[in-house]
Protein backbone atom coordinates (compact mmCIF):
# COMPACT_ATOMS: atom_id res chain seq x y z
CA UNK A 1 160.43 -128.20 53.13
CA UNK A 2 157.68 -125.45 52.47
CA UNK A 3 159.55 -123.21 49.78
CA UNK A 4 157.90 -119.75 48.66
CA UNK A 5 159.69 -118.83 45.22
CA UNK A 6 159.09 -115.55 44.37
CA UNK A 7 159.56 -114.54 40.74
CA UNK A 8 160.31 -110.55 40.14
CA UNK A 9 160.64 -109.24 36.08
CA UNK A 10 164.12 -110.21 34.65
CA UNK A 11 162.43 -111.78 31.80
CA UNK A 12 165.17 -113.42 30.21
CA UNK A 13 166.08 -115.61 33.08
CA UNK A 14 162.92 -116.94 33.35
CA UNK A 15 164.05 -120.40 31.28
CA UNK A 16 167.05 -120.48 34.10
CA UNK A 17 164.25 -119.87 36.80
CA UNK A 18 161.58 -122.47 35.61
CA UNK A 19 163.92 -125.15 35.76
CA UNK A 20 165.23 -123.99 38.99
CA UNK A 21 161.93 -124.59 40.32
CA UNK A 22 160.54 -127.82 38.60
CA UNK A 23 163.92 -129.37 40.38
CA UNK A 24 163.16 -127.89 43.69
CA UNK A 25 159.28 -129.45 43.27
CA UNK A 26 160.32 -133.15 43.24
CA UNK A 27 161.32 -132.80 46.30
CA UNK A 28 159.83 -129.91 48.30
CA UNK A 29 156.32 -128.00 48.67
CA UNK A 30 156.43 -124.96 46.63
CA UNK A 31 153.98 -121.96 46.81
CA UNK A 32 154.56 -119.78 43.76
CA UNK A 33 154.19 -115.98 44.31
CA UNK A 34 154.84 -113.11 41.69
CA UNK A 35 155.69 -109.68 41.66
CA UNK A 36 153.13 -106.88 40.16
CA UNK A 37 155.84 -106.90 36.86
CA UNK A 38 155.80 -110.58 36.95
CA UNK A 39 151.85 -111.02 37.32
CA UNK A 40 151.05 -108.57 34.27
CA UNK A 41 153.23 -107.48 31.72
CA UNK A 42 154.51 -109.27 28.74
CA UNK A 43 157.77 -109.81 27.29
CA UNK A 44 159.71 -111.25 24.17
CA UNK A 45 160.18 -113.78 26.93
CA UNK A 46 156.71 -115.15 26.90
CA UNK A 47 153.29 -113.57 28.49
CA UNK A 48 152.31 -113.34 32.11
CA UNK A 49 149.39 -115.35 31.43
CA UNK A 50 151.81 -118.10 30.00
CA UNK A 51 154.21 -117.55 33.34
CA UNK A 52 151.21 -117.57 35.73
CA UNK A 53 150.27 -120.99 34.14
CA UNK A 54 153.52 -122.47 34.10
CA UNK A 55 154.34 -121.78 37.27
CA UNK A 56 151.42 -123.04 38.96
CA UNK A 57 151.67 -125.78 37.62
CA UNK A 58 155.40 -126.83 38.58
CA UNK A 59 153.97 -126.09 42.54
CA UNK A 60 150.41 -127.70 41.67
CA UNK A 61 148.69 -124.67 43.37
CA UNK A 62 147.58 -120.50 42.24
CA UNK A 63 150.69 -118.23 41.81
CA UNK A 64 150.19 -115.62 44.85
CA UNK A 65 150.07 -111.96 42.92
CA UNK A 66 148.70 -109.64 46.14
CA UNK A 67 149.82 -108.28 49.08
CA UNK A 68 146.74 -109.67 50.90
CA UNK A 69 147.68 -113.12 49.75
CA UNK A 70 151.30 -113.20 50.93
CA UNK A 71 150.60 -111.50 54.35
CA UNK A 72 149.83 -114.12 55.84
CA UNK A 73 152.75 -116.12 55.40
CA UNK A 74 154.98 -114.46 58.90
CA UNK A 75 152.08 -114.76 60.97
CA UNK A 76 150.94 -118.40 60.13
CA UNK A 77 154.90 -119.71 59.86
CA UNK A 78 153.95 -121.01 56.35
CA UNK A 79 157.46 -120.83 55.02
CA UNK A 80 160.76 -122.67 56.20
CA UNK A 81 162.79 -121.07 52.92
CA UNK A 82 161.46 -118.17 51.02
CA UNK A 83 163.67 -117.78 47.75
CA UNK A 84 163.39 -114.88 45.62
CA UNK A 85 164.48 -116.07 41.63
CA UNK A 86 165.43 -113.59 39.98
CA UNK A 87 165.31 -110.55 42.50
CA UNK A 88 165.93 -107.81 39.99
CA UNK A 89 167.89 -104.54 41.38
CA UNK A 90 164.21 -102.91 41.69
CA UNK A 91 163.46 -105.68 44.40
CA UNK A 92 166.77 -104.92 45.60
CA UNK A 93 166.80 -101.60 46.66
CA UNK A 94 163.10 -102.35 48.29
CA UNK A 95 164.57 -105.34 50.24
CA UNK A 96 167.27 -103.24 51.97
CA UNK A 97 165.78 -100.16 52.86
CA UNK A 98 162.46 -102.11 54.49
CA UNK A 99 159.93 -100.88 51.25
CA UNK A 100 156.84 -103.74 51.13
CA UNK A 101 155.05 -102.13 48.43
CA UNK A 102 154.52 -105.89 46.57
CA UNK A 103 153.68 -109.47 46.52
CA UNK A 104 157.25 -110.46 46.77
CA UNK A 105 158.51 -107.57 49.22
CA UNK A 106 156.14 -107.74 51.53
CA UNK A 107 156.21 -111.78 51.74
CA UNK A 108 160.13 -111.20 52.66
CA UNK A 109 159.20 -108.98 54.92
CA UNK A 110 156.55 -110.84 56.79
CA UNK A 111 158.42 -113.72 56.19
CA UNK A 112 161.77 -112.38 57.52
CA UNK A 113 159.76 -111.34 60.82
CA UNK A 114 159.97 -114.89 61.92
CA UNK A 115 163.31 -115.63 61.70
CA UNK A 116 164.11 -117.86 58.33
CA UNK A 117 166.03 -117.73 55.56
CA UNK A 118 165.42 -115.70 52.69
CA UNK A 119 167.47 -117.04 49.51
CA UNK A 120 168.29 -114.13 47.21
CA UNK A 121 169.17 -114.78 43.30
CA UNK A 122 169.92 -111.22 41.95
CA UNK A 123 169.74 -110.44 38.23
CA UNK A 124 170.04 -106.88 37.83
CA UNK A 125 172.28 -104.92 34.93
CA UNK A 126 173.25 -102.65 37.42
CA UNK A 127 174.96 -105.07 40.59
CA UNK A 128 178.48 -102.94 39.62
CA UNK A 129 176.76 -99.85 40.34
CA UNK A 130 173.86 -98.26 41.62
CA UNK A 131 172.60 -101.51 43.15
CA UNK A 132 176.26 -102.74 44.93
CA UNK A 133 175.28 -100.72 48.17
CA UNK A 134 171.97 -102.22 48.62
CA UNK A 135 173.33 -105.95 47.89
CA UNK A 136 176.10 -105.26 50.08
CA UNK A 137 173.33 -103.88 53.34
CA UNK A 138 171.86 -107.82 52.54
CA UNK A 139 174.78 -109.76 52.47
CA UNK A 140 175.31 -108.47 55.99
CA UNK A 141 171.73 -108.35 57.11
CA UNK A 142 170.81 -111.69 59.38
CA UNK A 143 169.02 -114.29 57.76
CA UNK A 144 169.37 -113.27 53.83
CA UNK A 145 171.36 -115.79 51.75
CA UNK A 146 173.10 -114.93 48.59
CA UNK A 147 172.77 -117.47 45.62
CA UNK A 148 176.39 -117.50 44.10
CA UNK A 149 176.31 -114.93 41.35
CA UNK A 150 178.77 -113.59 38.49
CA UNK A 151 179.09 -111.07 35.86
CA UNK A 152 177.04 -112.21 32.73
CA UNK A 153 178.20 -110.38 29.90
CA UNK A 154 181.59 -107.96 30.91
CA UNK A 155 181.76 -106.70 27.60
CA UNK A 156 178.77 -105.58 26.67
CA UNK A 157 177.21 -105.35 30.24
CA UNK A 158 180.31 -104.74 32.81
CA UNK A 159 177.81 -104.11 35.67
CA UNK A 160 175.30 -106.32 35.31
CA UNK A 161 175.12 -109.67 37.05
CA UNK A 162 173.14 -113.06 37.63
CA UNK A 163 172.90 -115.60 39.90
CA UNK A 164 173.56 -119.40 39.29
CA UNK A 165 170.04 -120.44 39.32
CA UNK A 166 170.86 -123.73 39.31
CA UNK A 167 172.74 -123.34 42.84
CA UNK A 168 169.57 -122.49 44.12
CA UNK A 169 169.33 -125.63 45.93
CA UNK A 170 172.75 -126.10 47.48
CA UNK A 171 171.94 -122.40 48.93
CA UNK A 172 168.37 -123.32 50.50
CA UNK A 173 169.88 -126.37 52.54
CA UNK A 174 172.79 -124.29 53.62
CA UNK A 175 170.57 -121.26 53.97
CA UNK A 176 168.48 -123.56 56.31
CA UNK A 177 171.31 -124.10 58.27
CA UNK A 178 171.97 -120.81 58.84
CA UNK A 179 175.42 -120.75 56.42
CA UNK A 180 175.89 -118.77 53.05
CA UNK A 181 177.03 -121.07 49.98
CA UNK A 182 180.35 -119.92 49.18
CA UNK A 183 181.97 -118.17 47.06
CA UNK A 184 179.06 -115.88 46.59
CA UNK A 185 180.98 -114.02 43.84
CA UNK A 186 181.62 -116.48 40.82
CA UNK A 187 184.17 -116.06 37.65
C-alpha cells in the first residue's frame, strides 16, 4: 500500500512513532509528511532537523512540510491509507471542525475528499476533556479510523491519553477494509 504518515508535535512519543513506521516500511510505500510543530521546533525529545532526517530515511524519500506539497495528494489518488501518528488534540480540534491550516490537516482533508481511510493515533493530555467532543465528531465521521488508545498516566495525567502505536498496523488493514479495530478504548 501507499501510506502517508503524518507526524504532529507530541514529542515524547516520537520513539513509539519511529518504530511504528520503520515496521510499516518493510512492507509498504511510505511518504513522510510533518506538521509546522513537527518540521521546526526542538524538543528534549531530539531536534527537527534530527526528526526530518530520521524520518526520511525510514520512507527513503523528503518529509513533506507544506501545504503546497501535500495538496496534491486528493487530486492525484496518491494515498490508499493516510495515518496521522501522533495527532495531538491541536490536530484534533482542526480535523473535526474542517480547519486545513497545515501540512498534515490539509493532506487529511484532500485526502479524505476521495474516499479512504484516515488512521488517527491521538496523543493529547487533554482526550478527558476539552478534546472528548472533537474525538467523539471523528469516531462517527465516515472514513476516520481510531488507533486503539488508553489513558497513559491516571494519576498524574487523568485526561490525557495515547494511542497504541504499535496497533497501527492491525488498524490500517482493517481501516482499508472499511472496519474500526476494536476496542478503541484500551485499559
Amino acid at each position: 500500500m501507499n501510506i502517508g504518515f503524518a507526524v504532529c508535535g507530541s514529542f515524547c512519543t516520537y520513539a513509539s512513532v519511529f518504530a511504528a513506521m520503520e515496521n510499516l516500511a518493510h512492507t509498504h510505500r511510505l511518504t513522510p509528511i510533518f506538521s509546522h510543530s513537527s518540521a521546526t521546533l526542538d524538543s528534549r525529545f531530539g531536534t527537527a532537523k534530527e526528526h526530518l532526517r530520521r524520518a526520511s530515511e525510514i520512507c527513503g524519500k523528503e518529509v513533506l512540510t507544506t501545504i503546497t506539497q501535500v495538496e496534491p495528494i486528493g487530486p492525484k489518488k496518491l494515498l490508499d491509507v493516510l495515518v496521522i501518528a501522533p495527532c495531538t488534540g491541536n490536530t484534533l480540534a482542526k480535523l473535526a471542525h474542517g480547519i486545513a491550516d497545515g501540512p498534515v490537516t490539509m493532506a487529511a482533508k484532500s485526502h479524505l475528499r476521495n474516499g479512504r481511510p484516515l488512521v488517527i493515533a491521538v496523543s493529547t493530555n487533554d482526550a478527558l476533556a476539552g478534546a472528548a467532543e472533537n474525538i467523539g465528531r471523528l469516531l462517527n465521521r465516515k472514513h476516520c479510523y481510531f488507533v486503539p488508545f488508553g489513558q497513559d498516566d491516571p494519576e498524574k495525567k487523568p485526561n490525557s491519553m495515547v494511542a497504541d502505536f504499535s496497533k497501527i498496523p492491525q488498524t490500517i488493514v482493517l481501516a482499508a477494509a472499511g472496519k474500526q479495530l476494536q476496542p478503541i478504548i484500551l485499559r
